[in-house]
Protein backbone atom coordinates (compact mmCIF):
# COMPACT_ATOMS: atom_id res chain seq x y z
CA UNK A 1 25.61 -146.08 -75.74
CA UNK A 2 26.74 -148.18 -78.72
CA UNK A 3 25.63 -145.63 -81.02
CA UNK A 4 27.31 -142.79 -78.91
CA UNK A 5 30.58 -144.52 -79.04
CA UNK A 6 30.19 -145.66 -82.84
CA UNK A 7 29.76 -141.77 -83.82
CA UNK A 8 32.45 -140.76 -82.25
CA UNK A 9 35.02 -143.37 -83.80
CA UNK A 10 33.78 -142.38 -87.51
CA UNK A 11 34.66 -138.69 -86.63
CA UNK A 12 37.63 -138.92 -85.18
CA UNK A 13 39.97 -137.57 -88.17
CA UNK A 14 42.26 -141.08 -88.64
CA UNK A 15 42.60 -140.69 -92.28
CA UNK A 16 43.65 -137.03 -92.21
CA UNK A 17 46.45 -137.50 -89.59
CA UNK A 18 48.73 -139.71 -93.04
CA UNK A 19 50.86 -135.64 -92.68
CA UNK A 20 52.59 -137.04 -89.46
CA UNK A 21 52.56 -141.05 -90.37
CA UNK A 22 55.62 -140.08 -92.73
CA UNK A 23 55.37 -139.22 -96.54
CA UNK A 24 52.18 -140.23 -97.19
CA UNK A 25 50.49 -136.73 -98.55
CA UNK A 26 47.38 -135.95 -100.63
CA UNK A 27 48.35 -134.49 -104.42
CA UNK A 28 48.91 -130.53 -104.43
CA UNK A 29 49.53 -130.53 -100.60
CA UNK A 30 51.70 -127.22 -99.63
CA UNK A 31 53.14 -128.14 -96.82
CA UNK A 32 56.89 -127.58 -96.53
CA UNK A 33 58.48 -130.63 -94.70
CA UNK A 34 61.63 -128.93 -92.41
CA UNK A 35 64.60 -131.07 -91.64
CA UNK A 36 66.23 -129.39 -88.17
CA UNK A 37 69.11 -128.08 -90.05
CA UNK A 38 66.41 -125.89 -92.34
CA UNK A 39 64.38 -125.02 -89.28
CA UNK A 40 67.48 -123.28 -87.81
CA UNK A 41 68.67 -121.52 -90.84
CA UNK A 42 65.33 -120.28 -91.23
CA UNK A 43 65.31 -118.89 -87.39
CA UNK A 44 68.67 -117.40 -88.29
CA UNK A 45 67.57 -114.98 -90.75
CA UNK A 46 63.93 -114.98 -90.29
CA UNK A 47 63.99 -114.56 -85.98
CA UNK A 48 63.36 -111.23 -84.29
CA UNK A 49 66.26 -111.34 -81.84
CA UNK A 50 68.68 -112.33 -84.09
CA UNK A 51 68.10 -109.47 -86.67
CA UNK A 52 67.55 -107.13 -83.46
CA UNK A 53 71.08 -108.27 -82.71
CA UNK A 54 72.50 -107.74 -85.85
CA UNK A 55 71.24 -104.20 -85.91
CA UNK A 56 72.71 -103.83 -82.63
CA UNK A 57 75.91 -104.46 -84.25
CA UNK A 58 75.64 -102.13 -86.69
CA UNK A 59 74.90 -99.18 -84.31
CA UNK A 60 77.67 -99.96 -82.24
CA UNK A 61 79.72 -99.92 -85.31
CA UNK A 62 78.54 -96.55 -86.17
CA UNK A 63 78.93 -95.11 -82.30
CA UNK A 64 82.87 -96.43 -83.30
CA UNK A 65 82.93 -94.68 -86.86
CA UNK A 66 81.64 -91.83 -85.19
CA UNK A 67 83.72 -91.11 -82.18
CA UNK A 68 87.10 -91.13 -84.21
CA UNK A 69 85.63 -88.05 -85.60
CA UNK A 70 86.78 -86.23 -82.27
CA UNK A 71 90.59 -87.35 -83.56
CA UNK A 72 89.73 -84.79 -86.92
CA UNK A 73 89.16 -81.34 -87.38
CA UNK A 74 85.89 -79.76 -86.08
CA UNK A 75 85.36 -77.17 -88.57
CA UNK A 76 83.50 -74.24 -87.81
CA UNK A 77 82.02 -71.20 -89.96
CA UNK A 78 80.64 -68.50 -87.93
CA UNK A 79 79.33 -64.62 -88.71
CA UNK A 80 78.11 -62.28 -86.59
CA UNK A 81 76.35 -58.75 -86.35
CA UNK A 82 76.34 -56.22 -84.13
CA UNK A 83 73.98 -52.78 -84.18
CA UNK A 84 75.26 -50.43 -81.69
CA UNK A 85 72.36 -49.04 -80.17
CA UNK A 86 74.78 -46.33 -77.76
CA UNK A 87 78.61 -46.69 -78.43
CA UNK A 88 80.84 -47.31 -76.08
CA UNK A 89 82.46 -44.28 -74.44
CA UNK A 90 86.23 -44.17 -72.86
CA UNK A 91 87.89 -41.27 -70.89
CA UNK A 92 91.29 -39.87 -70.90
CA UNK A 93 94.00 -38.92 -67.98
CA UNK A 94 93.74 -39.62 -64.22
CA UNK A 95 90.75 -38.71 -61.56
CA UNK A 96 93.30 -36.31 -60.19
CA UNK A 97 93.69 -34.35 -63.20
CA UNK A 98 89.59 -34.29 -63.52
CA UNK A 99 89.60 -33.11 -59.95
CA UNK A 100 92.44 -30.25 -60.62
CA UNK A 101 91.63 -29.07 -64.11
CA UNK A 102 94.63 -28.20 -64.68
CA UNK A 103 95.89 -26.94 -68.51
CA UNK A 104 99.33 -28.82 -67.95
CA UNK A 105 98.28 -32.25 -66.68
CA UNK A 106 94.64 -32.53 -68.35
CA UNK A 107 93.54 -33.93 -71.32
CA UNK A 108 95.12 -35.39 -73.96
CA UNK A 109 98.16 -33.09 -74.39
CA UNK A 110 99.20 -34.38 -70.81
CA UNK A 111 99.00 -38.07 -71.75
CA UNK A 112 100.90 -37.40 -74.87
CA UNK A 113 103.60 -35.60 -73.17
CA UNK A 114 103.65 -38.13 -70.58
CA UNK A 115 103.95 -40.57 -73.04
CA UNK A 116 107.25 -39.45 -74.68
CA UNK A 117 109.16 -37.51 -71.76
CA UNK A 118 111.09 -41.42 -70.89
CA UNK A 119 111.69 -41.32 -75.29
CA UNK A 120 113.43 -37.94 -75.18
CA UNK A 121 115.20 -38.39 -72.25
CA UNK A 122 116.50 -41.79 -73.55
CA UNK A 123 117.40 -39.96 -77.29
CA UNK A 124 118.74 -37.17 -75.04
CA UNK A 125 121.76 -39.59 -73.65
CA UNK A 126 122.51 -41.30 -76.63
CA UNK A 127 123.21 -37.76 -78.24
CA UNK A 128 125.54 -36.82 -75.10
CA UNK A 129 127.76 -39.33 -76.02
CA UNK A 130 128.01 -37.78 -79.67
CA UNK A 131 130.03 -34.24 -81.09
CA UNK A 132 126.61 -33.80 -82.16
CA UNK A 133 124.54 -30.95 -80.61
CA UNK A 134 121.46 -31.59 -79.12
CA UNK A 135 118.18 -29.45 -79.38
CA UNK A 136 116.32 -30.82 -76.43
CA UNK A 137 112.95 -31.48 -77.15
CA UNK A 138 109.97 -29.08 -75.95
CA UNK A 139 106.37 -30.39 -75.65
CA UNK A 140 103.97 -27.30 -77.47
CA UNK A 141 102.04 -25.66 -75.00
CA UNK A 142 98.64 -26.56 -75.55
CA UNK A 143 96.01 -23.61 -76.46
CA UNK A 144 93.41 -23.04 -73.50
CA UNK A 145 90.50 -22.81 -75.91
CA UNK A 146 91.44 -26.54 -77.70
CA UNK A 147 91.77 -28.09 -74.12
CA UNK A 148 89.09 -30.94 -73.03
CA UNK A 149 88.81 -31.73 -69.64
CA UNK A 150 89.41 -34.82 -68.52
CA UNK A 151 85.53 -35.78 -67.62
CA UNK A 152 84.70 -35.64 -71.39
CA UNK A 153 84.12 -39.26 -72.79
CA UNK A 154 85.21 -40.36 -76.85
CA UNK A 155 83.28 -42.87 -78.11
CA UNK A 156 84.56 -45.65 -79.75
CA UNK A 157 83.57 -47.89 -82.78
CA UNK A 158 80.82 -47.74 -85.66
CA UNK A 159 77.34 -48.31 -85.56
CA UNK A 160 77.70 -51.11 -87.48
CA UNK A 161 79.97 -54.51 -87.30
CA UNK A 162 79.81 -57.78 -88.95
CA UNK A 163 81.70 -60.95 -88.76
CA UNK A 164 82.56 -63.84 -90.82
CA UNK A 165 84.58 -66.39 -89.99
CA UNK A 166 86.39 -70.01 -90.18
CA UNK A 167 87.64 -72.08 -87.09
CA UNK A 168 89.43 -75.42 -86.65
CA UNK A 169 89.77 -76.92 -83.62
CA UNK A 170 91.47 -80.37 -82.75
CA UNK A 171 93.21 -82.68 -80.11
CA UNK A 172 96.95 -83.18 -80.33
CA UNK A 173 98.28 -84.78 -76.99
CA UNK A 174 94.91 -86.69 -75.38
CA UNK A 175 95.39 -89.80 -73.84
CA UNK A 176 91.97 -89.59 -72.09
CA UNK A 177 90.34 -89.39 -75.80
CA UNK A 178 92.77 -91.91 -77.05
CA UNK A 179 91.31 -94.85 -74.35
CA UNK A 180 88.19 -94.01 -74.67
CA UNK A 181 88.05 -94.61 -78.37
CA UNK A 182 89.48 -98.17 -77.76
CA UNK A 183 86.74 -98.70 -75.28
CA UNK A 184 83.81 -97.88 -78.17
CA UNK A 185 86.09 -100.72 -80.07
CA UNK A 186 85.76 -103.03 -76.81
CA UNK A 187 81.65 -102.03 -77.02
CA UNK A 188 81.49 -103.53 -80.78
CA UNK A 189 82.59 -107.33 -79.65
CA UNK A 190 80.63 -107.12 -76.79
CA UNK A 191 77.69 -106.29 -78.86
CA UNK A 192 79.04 -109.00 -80.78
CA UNK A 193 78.83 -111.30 -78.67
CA UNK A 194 75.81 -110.65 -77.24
CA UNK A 195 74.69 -111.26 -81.16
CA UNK A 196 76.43 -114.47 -80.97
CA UNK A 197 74.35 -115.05 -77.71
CA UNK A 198 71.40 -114.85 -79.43
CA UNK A 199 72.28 -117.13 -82.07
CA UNK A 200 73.00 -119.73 -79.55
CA UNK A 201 69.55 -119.01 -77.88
CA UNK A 202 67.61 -118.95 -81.14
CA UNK A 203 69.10 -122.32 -82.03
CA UNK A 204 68.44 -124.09 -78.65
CA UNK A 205 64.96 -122.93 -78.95
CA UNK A 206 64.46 -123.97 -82.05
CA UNK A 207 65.64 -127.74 -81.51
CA UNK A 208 63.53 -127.59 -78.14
CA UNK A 209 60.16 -126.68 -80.24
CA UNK A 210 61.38 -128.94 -83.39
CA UNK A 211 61.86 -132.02 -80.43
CA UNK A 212 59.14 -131.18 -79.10
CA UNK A 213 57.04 -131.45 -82.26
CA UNK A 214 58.43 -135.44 -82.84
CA UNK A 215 57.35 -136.12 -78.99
CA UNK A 216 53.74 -134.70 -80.01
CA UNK A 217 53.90 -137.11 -82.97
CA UNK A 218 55.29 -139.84 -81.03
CA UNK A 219 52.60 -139.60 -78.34
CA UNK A 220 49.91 -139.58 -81.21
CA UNK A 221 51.48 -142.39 -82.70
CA UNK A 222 51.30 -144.37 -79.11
CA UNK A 223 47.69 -142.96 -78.78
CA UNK A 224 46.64 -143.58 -82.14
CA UNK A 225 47.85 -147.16 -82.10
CA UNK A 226 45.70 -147.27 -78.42
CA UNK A 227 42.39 -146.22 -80.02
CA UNK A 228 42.60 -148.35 -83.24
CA UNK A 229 43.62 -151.90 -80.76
CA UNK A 230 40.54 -150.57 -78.81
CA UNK A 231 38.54 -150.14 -82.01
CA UNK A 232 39.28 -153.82 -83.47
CA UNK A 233 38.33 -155.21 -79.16
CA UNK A 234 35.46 -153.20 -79.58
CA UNK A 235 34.16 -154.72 -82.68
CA UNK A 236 35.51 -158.14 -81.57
CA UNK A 237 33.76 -158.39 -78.56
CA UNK A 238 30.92 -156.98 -80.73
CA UNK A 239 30.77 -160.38 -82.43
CA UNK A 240 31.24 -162.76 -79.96
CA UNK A 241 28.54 -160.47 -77.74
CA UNK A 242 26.03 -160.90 -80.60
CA UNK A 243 26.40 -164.69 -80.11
CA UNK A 244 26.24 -164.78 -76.33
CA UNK A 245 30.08 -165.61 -76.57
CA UNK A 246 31.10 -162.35 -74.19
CA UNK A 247 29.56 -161.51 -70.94
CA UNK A 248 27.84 -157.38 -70.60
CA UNK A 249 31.20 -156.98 -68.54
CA UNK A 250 33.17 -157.18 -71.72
CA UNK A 251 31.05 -155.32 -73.34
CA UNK A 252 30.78 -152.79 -71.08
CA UNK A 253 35.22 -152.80 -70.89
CA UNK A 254 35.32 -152.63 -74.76
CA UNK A 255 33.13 -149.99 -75.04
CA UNK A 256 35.04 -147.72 -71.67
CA UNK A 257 37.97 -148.55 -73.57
CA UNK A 258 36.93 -147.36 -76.84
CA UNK A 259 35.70 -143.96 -75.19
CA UNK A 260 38.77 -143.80 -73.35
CA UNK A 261 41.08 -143.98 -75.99
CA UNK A 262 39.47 -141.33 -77.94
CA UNK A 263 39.94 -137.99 -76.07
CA UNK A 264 43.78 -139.17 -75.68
CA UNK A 265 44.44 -138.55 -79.47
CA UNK A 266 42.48 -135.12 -79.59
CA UNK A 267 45.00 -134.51 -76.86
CA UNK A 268 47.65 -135.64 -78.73
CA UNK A 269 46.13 -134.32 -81.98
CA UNK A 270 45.86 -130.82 -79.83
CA UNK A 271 49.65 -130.84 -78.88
CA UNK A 272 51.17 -131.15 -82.33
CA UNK A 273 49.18 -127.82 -83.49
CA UNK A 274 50.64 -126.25 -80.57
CA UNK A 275 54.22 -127.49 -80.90
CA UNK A 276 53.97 -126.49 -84.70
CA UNK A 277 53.01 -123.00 -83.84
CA UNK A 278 55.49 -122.54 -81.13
CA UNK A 279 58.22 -124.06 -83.86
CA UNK A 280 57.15 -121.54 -86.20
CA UNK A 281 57.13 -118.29 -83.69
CA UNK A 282 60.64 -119.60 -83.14
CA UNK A 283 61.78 -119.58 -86.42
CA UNK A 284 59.82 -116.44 -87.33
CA UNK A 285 57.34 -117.54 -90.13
CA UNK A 286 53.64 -117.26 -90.69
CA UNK A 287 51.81 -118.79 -88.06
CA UNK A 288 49.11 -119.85 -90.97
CA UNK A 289 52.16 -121.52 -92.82
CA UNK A 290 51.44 -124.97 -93.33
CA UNK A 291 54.86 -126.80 -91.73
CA UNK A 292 56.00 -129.81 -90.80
CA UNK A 293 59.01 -131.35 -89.31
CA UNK A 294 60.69 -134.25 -91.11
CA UNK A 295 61.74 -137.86 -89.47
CA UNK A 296 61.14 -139.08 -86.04
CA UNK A 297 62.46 -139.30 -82.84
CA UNK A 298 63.35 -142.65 -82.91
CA UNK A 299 66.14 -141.17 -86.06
CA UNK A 300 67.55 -140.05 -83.18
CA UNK A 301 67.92 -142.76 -81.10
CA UNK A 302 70.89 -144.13 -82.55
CA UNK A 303 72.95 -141.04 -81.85
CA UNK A 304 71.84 -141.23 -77.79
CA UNK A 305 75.50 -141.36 -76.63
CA UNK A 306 77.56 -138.92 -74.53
CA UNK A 307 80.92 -139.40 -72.87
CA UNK A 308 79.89 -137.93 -69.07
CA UNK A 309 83.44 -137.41 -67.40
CA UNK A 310 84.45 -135.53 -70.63
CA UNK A 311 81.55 -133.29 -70.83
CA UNK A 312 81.92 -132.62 -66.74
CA UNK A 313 85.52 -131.21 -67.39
CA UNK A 314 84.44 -129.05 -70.30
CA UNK A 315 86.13 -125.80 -70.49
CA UNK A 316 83.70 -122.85 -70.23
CA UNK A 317 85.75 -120.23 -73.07
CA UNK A 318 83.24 -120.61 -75.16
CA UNK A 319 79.89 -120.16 -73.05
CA UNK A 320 78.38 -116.80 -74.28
CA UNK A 321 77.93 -115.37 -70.90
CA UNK A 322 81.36 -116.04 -69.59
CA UNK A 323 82.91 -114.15 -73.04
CA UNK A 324 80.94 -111.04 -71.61
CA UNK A 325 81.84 -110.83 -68.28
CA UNK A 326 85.19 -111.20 -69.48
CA UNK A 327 84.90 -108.46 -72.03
CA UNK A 328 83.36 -106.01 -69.68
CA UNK A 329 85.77 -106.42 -67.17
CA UNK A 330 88.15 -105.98 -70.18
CA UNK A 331 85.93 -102.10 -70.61
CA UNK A 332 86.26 -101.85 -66.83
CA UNK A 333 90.05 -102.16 -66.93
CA UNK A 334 89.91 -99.76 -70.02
CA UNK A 335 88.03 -97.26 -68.09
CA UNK A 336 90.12 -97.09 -64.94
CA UNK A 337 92.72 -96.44 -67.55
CA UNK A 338 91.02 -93.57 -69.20
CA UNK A 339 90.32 -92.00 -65.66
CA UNK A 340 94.40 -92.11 -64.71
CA UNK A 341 94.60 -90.46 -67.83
CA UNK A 342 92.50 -87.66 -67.08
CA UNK A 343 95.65 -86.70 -64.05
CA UNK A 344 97.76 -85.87 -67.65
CA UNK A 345 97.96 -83.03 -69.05
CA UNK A 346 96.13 -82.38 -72.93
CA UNK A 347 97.06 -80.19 -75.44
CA UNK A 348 94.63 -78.68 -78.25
CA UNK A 349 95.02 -76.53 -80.79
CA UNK A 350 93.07 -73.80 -82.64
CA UNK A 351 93.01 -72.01 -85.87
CA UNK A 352 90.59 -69.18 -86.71
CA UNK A 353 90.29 -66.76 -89.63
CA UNK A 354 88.08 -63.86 -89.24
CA UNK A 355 86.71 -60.92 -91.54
CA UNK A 356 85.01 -58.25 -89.88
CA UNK A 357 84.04 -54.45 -90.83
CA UNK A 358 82.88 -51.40 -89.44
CA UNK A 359 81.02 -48.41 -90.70
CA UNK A 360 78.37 -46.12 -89.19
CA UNK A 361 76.60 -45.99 -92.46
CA UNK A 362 74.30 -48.94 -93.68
CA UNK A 363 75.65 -49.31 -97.09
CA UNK A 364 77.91 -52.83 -98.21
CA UNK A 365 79.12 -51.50 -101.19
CA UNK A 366 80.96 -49.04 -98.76
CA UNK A 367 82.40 -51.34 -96.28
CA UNK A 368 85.65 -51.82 -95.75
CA UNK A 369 86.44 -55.95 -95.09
CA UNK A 370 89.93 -56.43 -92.58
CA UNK A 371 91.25 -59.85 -92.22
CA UNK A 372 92.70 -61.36 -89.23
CA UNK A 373 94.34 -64.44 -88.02
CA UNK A 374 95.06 -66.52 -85.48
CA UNK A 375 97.14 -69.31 -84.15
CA UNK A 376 95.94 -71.05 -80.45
CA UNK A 377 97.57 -73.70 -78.70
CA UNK A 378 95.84 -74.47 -75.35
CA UNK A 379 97.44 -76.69 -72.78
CA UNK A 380 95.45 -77.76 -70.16
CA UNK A 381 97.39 -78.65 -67.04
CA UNK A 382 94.66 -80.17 -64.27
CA UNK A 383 96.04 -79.76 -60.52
CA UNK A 384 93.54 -80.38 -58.06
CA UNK A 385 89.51 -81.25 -58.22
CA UNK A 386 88.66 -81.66 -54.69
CA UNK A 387 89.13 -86.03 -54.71
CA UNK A 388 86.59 -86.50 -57.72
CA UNK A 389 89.24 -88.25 -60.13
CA UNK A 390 90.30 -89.82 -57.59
CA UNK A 391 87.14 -90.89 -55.89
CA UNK A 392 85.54 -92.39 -59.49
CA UNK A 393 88.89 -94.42 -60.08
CA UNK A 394 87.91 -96.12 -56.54
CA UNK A 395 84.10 -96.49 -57.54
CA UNK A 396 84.94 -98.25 -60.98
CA UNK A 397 87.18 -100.19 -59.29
CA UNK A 398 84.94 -101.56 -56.39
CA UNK A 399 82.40 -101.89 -59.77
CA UNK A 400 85.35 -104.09 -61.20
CA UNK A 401 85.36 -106.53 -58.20
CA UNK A 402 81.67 -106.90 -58.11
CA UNK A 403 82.46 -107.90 -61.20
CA UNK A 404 84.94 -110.30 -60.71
CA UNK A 405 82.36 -111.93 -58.07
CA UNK A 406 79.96 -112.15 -60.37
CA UNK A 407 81.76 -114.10 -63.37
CA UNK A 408 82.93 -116.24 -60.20
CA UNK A 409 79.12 -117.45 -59.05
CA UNK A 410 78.00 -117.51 -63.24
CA UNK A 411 80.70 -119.75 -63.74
CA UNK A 412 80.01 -122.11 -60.56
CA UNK A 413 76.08 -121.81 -61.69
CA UNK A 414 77.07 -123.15 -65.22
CA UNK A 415 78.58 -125.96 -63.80
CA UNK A 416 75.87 -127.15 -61.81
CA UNK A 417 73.68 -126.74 -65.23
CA UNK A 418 76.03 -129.04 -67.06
CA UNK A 419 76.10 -131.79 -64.36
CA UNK A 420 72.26 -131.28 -64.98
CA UNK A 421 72.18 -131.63 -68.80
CA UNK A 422 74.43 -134.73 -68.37
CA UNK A 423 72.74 -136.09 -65.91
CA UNK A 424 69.49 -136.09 -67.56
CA UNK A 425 71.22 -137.36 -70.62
CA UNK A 426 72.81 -140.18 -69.01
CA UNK A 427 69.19 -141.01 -67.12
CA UNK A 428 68.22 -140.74 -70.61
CA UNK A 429 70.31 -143.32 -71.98
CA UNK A 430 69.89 -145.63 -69.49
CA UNK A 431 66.26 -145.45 -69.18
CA UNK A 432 66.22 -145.90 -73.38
CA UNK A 433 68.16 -149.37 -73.09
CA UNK A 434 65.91 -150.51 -70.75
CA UNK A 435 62.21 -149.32 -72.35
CA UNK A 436 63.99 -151.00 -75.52
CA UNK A 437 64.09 -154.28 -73.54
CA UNK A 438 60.84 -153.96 -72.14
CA UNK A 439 59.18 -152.84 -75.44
CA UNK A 440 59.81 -155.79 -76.82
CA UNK A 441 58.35 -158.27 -73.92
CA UNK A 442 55.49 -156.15 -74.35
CA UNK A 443 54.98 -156.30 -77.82
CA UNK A 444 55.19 -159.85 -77.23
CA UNK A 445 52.92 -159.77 -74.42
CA UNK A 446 50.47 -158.27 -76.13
CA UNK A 447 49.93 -160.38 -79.25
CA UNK A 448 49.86 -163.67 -76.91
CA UNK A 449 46.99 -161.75 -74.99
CA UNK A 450 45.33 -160.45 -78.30
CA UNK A 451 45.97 -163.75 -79.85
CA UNK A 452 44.50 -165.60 -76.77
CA UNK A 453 41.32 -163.50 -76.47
CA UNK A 454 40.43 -163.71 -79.72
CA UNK A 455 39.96 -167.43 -79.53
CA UNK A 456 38.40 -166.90 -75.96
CA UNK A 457 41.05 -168.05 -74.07
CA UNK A 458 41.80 -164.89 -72.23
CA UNK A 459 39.76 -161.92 -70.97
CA UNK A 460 39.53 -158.35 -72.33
CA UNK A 461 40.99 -157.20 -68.64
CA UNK A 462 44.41 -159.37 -69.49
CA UNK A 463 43.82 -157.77 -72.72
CA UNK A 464 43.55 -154.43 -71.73
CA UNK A 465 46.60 -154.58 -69.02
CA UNK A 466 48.92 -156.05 -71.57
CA UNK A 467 48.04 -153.13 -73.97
CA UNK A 468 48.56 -150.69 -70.70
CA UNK A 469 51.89 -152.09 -70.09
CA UNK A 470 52.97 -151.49 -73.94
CA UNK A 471 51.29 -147.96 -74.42
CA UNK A 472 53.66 -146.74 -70.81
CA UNK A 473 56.55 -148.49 -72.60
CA UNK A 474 56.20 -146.86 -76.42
CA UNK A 475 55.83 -143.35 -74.07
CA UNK A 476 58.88 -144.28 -71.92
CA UNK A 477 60.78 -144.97 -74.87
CA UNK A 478 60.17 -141.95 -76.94
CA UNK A 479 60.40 -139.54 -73.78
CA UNK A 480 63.87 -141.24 -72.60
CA UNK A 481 65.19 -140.02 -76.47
CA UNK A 482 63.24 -136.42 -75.92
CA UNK A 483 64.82 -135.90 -72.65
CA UNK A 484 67.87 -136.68 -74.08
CA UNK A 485 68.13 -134.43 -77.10
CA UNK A 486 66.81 -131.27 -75.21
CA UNK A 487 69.39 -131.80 -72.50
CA UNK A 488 71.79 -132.08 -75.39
CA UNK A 489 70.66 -129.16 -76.96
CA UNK A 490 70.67 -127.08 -73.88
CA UNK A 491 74.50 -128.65 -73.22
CA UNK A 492 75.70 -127.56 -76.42
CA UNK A 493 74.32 -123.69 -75.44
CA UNK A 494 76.07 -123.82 -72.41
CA UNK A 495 79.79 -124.80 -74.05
CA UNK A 496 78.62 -122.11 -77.18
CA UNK A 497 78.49 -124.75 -79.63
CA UNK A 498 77.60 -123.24 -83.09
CA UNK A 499 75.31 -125.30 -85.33
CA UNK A 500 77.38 -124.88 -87.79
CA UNK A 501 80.88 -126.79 -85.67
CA UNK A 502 81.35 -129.58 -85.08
CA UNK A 503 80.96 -131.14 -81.85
């Protein structure tokens, strides 16, 4: 048993722990010591949700770039071609002439002459009021054998036509289009925000994992201090067992104590790897980076003070979450606006310039190219759409009181989270003041028992509660200051405290 317990004390890694006793560090060591202000700059620009918010920016930045392009021109070039594969045929005169064939009425003598008899007649009275004679006007009588009858069909066009052409097409009364570019401006802060969100996330996390890294060391410290006490007992009652000074019941106790102590700083030993690697996922580095975290938490000790009623009636303007709801109601307002807007009437306009030709004869050196013009302006009057304007104004507005309900019950669930951070922190501060009291009656107790067993006076139990008593104390201690800091921490994310402010 002796030699069980013997191995496992030379094993256990004492010397190479000197990374988390402080500055202590072998020559050419690479490990980059992090204050907490270095750790959160590096999560800033190195952490996955912070650059995925950034980006986010950015594209809602572009969406707003691009949808003032619908205030511009949309310019258009188009051509066309068209084979006629069978023209298109068109008749002349009425059924009834077709019916009658008639030489007077048929064909396309009889619209002609239909076509000027109100002329003449009209030419014929201005001349009556003249000295002027008047030869009234007689239509030719059409020659039987150049008649057509009515049934026969003319076709119209060419074989072939093509098309080229230039449009531009705009808004130029559009309130509709007007709101709902100031609502892509309303989707950039949000986005914004929700970048800033992040921020305030990354930053919490990151002094949770770098606190949590000095509690790790803290408890190997505690632990450490544990195993080397029940090293010296062991080797002390060693002695005096060796000269039938200690009984096998001390023996036995030294050597439980020495085995107990050890798998406590593997744990310990275990729980700094793991709050180093959680640190550095935070931050976004290397998880084969060799890090550390600079100081202790008893550095922070000294700042373990919070005003309570002040911190209960902090004003929520700045919580992250509250900004949001208030900015999309802001978009939901905007919205209802843009729908009232789509009751008004919008005016576009149009300009197009077109050359086209015709021939019946595949040859381009032969075409003849016509221009042509034109001028639109298209107002757009709405009048009735069976209730659906009207029916989505009531649906964003019902979505605009949910709304309101739901800022209401965030903002009564952030309160209850800051009475929670300040409760802890003022447990926290109370429970510090008194492990500092009691840390130092134990320290005390224990060297009078250490002192006392050493010259036999005592036994290795009183020994061995005293150094129970002081081990719960050093842990009380440096979790009072942890609890603290991370309640702090998650206060200050609550209220939107940047890093960077003061607070």
């Amino acid at each position: 048993m002796k030699k069980v317990i013997l191995a496992l004390a030379l094993l256990l890694p004492v010397g190479a722990w000197a990374q988390y006793q402080g500055s202590e560090r072998p020559a050419g060591d690479s490990t980059v010591v992090l204050t907490l202000d270095d750790a959160i700059k590096i999560a800033l620009s190195e952490n996955t949700s912070v650059k995925v918010a950034d980006m986010e920016i950015q594209r809602s930045k572009y969406a707003q770039k691009g949808s003032y392009g619908a205030l511009f021109p949309q310019i258009n070039a188009t051509g066309m071609y068209n084979y006629a594969i069978q023209k298109q045929k068109v008749y002349f005169g009425s059924d009834a002439d077709e019916g009658s064939g008639s030489s007077s009425g048929g064909g396309m003598a009889s619209m002609m002459q239909s076509a000027f008899e109100p002329i003449m007649y009209y030419i014929q009275q201005l001349y009556a009021a003249t000295s002027t004679p008047f030869v009234p006007y007689v239509a030719p009588t059409p020659d039987p054998s150049e008649q057509s009858s009515g049934s026969d069909a003319i076709e119209m066009g060419r074989r072939n036509q093509v098309t080229l052409g230039l449009s531009a097409a705009m808004p130029v009364v559009n309130f509709q289009l007007w709101e709902s570019l100031r609502l892509t401006g309303d989707q950039v802060e949000l986005a914004v925000e929700k970048a800033r969100e992040s921020r305030l996330g990354t930053v919490a996390s990151v002094k949770q994992a770098y606190f949590a890294v000095l509690m790790a060391k803290a408890s190997y410290d505690v632990y450490n201090a544990v195993y080397e006490n029940a090293v010296q007992n062991y080797k002390l009652t060693e002695s005096r067992y060796n000269v039938k000074k200690a009984s096998d019941m001390d023996m036995a106790r030294a050597q439980s104590s020495l085995a107990a102590a050890i798998p406590n700083v593997f744990n310990a030993e275990n729980a700094i790897y793991l709050s180093l690697w959680q640190l550095k996922a935070v931050m976004g580095v290397d998880l084969d980076r060799a890090v550390d975290v600079a100081g202790s938490l008893e550095d922070y000790a000294s700042h373990m003070f919070y005003d309570v009623n002040e911190g209960a009636s902090a004003s929520l303007d700045r919580n992250s979450t509250i900004r949001q709801l208030a900015e999309q109601a802001e978009m939901l307002s905007r919205q209802i606006r843009m729908q009232q807007y789509a009751y008004l009437p919008t005016l576009s306009m149009q300009v197009s310039y077109n050359y086209y030709t015709q021939s019946d004869k595949f040859q381009l050196s032969q075409w003849k190219w016509l221009p042509s013009s034109t001028l639109v302006f298209n107002l757009s009057i709405p009048i009735f759409s069976g209730g659906q304007r009207y029916h989505t104004i009531k649906q964003t507005r019902v979505q605009a009181d949910e709304l309101a309900l739901q800022r209401e019950n965030t903002e009564r669930q952030l309160r209850i989270g800051i009475r929670q951070s300040l409760s802890t922190m003022d447990t926290s501060m109370k429970t510090y003041e008194a492990a500092k009291e009691a840390l130092k009656s134990a320290e005390k107790a224990y060297d009078i028992a250490s002192k006392s067993y050493q010259v036999g006076k005592s036994t290795l139990t009183d020994l061995n509660n005293t150094e129970l008593t002081l081990t719960q104390t050093r842990l009380q201690a440096a979790q009072a200051v942890y609890n603290f800091v991370v309640a702090k921490a998650g206060l200050e994310q609550t209220l939107g405290y940047d890093f960077t402010e003061e607070k």
